[in-house]
Structure formats: C-alpha cells, structure tokens
C-alpha atoms as a PDB file:
ATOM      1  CA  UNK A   1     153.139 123.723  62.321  1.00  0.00           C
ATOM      2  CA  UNK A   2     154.138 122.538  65.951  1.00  0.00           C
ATOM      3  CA  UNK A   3     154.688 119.214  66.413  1.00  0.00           C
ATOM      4  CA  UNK A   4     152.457 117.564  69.598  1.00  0.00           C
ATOM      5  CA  UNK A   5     155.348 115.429  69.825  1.00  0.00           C
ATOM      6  CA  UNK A   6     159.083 115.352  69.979  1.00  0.00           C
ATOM      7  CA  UNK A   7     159.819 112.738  67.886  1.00  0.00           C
ATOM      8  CA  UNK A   8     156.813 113.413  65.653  1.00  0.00           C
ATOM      9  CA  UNK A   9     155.121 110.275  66.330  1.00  0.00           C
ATOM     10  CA  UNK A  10     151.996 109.707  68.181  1.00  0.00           C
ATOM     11  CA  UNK A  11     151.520 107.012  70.506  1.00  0.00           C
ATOM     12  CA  UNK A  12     149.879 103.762  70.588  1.00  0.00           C
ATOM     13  CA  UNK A  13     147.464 105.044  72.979  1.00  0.00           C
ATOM     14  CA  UNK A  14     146.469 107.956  71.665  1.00  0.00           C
ATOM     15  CA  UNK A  15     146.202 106.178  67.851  1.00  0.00           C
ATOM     16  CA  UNK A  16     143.798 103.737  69.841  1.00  0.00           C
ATOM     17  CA  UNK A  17     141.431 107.023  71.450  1.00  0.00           C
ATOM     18  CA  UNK A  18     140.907 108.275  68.660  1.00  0.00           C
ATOM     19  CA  UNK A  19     140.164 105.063  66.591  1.00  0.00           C
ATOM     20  CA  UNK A  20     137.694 104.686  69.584  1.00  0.00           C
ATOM     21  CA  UNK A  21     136.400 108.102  69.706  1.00  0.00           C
ATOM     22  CA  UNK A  22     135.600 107.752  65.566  1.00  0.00           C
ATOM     23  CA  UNK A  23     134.396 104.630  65.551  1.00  0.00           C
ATOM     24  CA  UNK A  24     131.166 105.598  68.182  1.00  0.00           C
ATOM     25  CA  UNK A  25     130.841 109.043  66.563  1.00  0.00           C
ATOM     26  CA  UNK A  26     130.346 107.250  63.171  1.00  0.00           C
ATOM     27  CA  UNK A  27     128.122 104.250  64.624  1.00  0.00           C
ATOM     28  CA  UNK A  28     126.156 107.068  66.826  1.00  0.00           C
ATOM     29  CA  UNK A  29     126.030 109.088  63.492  1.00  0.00           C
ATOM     30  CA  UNK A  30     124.780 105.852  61.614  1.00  0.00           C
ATOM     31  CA  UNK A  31     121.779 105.046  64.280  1.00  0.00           C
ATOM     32  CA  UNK A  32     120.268 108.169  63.850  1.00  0.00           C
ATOM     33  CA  UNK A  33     120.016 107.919  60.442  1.00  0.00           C
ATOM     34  CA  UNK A  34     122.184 111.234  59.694  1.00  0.00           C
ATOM     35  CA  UNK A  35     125.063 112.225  56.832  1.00  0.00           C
ATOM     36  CA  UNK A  36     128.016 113.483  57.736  1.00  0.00           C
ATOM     37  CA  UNK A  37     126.543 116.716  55.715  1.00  0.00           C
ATOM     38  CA  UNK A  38     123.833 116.756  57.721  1.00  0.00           C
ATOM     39  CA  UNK A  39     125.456 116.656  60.981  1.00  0.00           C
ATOM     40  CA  UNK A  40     128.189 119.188  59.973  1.00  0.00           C
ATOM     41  CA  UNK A  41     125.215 121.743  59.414  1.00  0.00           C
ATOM     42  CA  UNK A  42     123.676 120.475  62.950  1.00  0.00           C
ATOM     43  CA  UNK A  43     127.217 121.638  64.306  1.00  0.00           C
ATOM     44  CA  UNK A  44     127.734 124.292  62.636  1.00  0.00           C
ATOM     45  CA  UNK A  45     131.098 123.162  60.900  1.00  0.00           C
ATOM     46  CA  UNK A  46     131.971 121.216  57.682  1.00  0.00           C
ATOM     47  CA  UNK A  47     131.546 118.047  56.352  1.00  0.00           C
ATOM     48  CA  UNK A  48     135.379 117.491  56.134  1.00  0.00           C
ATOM     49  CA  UNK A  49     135.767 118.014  59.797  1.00  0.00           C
ATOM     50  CA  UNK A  50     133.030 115.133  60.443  1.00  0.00           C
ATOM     51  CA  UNK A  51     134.515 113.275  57.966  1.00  0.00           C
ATOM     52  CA  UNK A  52     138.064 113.363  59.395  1.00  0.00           C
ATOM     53  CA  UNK A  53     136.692 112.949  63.055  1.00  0.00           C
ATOM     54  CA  UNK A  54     135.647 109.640  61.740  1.00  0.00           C
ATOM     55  CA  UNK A  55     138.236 108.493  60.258  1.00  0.00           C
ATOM     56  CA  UNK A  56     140.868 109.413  63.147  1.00  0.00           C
ATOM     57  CA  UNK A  57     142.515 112.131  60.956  1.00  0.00           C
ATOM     58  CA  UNK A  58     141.358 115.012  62.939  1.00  0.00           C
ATOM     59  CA  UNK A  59     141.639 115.695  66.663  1.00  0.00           C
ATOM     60  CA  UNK A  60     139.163 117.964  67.800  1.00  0.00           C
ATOM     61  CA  UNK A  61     138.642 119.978  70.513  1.00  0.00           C
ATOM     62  CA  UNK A  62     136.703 118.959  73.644  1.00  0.00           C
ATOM     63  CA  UNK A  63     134.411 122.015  72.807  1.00  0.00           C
ATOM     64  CA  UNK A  64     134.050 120.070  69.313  1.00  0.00           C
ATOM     65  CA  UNK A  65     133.268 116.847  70.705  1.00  0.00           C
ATOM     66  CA  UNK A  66     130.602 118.340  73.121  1.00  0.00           C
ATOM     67  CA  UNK A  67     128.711 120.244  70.370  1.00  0.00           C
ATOM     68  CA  UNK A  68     128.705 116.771  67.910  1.00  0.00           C
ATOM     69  CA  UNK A  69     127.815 114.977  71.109  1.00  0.00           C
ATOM     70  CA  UNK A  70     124.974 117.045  71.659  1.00  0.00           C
ATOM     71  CA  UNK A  71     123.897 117.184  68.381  1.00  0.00           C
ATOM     72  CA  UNK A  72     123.657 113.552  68.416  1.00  0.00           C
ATOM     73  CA  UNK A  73     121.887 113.713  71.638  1.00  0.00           C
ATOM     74  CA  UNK A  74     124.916 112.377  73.654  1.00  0.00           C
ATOM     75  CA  UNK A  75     127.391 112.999  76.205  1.00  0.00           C
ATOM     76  CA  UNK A  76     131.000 113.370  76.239  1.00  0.00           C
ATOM     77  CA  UNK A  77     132.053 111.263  79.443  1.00  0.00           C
ATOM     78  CA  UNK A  78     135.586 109.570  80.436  1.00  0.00           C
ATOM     79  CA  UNK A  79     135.749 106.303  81.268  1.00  0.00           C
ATOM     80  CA  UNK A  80     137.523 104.790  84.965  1.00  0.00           C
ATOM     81  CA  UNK A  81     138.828 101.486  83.820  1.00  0.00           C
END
C-alpha cells in the first residue's frame, strides 16, 4: 500500500478534518433518524464504509462525501476561516 505520507504519520490537521468531517456525518445521520445500514443502502455502499467514515478510520473520496451528503439532504461546502 502507498503511504500518503513520508514518514507514515498523518498530521494534526488532517486527524482534526476528519474528526470534524465524522462527527457532522454521524450527528446529520442521527437527526434524520437513519442507521448506518440504512444510509449505506441510500448510497449505494456498505455499512463498514459509513461506519469507518464516522469514526475517522476511512477517508473517502470527495465523490463519496457528495453522494452521503446528498443522501442526507446536504451539501459538501469548504469553509473560509
């Protein structure tokens, strides 16, 4: 597998985006009343992958995000801080 980074470890900032990231996709997930099952099937992809999106373990792609997004009836947006 290639390493994302040379040292192997990810940074602080990145750790921290996707702690955000999973946090709002689970909260998002919990105010609609859905499972994780039930959203995978929404997205067409499996419960693991939800599951490990909200947990930080799995870095999707932006084509990912956008389709649980949407299934969620959300957008995927970047912030200007």
């Amino acid at each position: 597998m290639k390493k994302r980074y040379a040292d192997g470890v990810v940074p602080e900032d990145v750790v921290s985006a996707r702690t955000n990231i999973a946090s709002q996709l689970r909260a998002a997930r919990n105010k609609v009343n859905l499972t994780q099952q039930n959203l995978a099937e929404l997205c067409g992809t499996k419960k693991s992958n939800i599951s490990r999106m909200e947990s930080g373990r799995y870095n999707p792609s932006l084509d990912m995000l956008v389709k649980v997004a949407g299934s969620l009836g959300l957008s995927v947006s970047i912030e200007v801080k």
